[in-house]
PDB file of N, CA and C in Angstrom:
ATOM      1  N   UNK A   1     -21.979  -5.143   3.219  1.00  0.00           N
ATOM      2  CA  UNK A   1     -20.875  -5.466   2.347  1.00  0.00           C
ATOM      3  C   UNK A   1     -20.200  -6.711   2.902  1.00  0.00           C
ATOM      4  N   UNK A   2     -19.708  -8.019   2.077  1.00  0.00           N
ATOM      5  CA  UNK A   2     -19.054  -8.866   2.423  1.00  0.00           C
ATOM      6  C   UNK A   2     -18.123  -8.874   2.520  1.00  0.00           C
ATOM      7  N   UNK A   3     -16.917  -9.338   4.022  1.00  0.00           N
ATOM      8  CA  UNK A   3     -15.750  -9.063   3.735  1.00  0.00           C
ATOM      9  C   UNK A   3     -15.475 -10.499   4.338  1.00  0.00           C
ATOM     10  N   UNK A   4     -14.346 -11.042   3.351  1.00  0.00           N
ATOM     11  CA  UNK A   4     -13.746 -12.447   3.569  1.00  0.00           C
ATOM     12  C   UNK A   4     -12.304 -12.032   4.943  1.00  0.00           C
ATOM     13  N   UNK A   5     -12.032 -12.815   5.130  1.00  0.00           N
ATOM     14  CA  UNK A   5     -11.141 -12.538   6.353  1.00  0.00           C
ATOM     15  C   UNK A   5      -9.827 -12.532   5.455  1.00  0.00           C
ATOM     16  N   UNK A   6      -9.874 -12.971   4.189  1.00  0.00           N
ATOM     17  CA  UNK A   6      -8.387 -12.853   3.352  1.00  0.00           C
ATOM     18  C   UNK A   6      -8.197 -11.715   2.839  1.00  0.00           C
ATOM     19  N   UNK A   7      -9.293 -10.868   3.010  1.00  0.00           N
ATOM     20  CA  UNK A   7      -8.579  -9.493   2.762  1.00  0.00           C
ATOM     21  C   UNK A   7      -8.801  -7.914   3.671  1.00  0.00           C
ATOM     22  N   UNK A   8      -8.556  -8.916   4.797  1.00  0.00           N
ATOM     23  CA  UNK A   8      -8.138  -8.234   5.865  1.00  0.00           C
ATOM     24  C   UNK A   8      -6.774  -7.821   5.917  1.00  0.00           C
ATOM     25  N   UNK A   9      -5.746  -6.451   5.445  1.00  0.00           N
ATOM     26  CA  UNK A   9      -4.489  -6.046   5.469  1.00  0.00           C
ATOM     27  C   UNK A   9      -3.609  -6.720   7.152  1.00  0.00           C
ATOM     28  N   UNK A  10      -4.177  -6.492   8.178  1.00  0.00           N
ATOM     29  CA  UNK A  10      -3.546  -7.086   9.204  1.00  0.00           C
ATOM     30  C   UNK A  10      -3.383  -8.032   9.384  1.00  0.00           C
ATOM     31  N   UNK A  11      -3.982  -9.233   8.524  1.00  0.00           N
ATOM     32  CA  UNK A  11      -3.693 -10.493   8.797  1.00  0.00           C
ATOM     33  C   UNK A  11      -4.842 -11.117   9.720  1.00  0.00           C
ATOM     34  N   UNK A  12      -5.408 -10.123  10.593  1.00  0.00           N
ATOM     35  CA  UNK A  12      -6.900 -10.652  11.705  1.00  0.00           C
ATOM     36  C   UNK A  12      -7.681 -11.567  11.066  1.00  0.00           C
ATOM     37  N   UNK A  13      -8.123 -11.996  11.574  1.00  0.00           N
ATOM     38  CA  UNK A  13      -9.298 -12.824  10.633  1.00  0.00           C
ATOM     39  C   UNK A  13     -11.260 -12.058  11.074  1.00  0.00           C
ATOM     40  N   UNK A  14     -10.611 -11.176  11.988  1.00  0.00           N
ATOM     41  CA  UNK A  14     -12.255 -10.631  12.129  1.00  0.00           C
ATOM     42  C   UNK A  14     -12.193  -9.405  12.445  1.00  0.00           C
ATOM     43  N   UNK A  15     -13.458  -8.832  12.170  1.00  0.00           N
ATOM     44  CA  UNK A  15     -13.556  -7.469  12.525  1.00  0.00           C
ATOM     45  C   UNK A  15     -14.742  -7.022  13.555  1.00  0.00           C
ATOM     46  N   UNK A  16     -14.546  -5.779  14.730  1.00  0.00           N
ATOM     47  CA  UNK A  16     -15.407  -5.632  15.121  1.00  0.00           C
ATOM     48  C   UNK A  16     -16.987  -4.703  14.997  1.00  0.00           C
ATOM     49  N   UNK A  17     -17.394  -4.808  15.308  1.00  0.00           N
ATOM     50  CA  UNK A  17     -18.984  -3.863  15.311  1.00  0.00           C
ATOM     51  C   UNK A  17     -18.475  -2.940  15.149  1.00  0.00           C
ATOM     52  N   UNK A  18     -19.093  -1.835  13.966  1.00  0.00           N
ATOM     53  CA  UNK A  18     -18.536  -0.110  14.159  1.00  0.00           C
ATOM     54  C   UNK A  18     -17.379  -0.014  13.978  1.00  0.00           C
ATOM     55  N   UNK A  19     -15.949  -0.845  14.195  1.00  0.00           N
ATOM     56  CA  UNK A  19     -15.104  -0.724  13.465  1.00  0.00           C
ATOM     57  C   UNK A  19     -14.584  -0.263  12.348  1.00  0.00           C
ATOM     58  N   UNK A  20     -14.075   0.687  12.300  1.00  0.00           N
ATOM     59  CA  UNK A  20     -13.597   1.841  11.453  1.00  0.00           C
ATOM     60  C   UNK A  20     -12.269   1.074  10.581  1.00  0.00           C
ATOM     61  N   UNK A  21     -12.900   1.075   8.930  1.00  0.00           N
ATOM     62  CA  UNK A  21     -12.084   0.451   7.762  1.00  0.00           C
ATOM     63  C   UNK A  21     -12.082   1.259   6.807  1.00  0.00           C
ATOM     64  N   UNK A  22     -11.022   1.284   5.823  1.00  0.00           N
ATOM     65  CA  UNK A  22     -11.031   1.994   3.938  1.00  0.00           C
ATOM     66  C   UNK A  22     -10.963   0.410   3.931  1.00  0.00           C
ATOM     67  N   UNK A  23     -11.594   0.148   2.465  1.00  0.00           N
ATOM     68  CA  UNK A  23     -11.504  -0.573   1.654  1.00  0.00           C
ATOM     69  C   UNK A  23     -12.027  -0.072   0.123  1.00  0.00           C
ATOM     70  N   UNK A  24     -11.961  -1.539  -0.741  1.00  0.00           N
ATOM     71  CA  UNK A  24     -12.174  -1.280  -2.413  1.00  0.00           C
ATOM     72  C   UNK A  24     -12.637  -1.997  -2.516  1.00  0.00           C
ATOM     73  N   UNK A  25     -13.970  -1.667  -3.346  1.00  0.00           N
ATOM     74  CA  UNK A  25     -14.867  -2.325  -4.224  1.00  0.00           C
ATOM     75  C   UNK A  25     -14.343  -3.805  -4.664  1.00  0.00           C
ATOM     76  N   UNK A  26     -14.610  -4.628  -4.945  1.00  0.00           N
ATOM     77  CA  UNK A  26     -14.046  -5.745  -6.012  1.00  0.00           C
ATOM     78  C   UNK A  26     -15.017  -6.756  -6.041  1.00  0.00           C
ATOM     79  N   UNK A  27     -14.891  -6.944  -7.312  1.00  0.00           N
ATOM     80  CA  UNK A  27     -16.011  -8.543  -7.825  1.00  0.00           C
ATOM     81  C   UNK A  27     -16.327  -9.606  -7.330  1.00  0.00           C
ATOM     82  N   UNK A  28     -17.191 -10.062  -7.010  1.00  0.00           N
ATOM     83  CA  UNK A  28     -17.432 -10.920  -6.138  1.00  0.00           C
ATOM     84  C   UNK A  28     -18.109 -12.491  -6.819  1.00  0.00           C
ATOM     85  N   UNK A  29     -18.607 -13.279  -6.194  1.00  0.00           N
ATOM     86  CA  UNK A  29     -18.718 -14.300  -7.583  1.00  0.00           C
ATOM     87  C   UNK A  29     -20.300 -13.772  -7.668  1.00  0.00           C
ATOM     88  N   UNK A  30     -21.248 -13.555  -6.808  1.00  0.00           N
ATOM     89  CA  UNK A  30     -22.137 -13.165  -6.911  1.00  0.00           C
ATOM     90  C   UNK A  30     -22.595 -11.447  -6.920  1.00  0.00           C
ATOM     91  N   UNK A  31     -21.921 -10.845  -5.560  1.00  0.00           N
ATOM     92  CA  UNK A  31     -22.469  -9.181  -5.649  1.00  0.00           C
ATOM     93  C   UNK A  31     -20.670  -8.899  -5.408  1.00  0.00           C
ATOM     94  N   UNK A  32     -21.297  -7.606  -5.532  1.00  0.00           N
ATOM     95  CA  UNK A  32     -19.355  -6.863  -5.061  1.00  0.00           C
ATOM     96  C   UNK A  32     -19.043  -7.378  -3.450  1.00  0.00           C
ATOM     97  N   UNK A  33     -17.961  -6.983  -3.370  1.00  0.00           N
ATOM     98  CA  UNK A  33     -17.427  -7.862  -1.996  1.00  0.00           C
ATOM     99  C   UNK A  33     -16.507  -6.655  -1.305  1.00  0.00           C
ATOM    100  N   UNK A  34     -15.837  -6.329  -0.327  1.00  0.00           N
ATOM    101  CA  UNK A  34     -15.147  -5.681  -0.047  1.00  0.00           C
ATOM    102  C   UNK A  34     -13.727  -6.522  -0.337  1.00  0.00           C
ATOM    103  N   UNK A  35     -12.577  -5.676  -0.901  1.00  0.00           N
ATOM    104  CA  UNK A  35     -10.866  -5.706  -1.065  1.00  0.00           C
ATOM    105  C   UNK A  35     -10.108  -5.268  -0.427  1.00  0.00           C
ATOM    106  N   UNK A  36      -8.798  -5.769   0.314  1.00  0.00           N
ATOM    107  CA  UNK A  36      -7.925  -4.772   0.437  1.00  0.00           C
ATOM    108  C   UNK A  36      -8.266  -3.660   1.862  1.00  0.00           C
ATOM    109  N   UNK A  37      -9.372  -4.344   2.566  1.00  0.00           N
ATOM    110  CA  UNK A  37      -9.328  -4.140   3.889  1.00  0.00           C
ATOM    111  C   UNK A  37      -8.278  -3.525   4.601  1.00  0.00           C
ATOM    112  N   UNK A  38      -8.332  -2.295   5.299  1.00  0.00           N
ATOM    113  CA  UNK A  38      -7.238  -1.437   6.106  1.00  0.00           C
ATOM    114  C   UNK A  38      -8.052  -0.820   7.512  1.00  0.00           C
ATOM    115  N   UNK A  39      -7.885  -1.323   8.247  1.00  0.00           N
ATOM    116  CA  UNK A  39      -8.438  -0.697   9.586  1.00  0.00           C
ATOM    117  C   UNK A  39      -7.976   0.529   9.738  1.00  0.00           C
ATOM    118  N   UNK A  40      -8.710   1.418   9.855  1.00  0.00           N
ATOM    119  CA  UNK A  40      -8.193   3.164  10.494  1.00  0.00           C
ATOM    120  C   UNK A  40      -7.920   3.190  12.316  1.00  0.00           C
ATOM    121  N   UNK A  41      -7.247   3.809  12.540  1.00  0.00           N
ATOM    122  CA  UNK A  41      -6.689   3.507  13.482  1.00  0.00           C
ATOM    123  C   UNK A  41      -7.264   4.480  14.330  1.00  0.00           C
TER     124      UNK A  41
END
């Protein structure tokens, strides 16, 4: 799944390996993309 660093909720710009996230589906220009990025804590 693609995730842009702009919709990362914390503001991070990266995420790590195995890193534990919720996110949402959303449109992408080509395939779906990940939204709305929330790291589980």
């Amino acid at each position: 799944m693609f995730v842009h660093f702009s919709a990362i909720q914390s503001g991070s710009r990266s995420l790590e390996e195995n890193q534990k996230v919720e996110f949402e589906v959303t449109p992408g220009p080509k395939d779906p993309q990940a939204g709305n990025v929330t790291v589980i804590a």
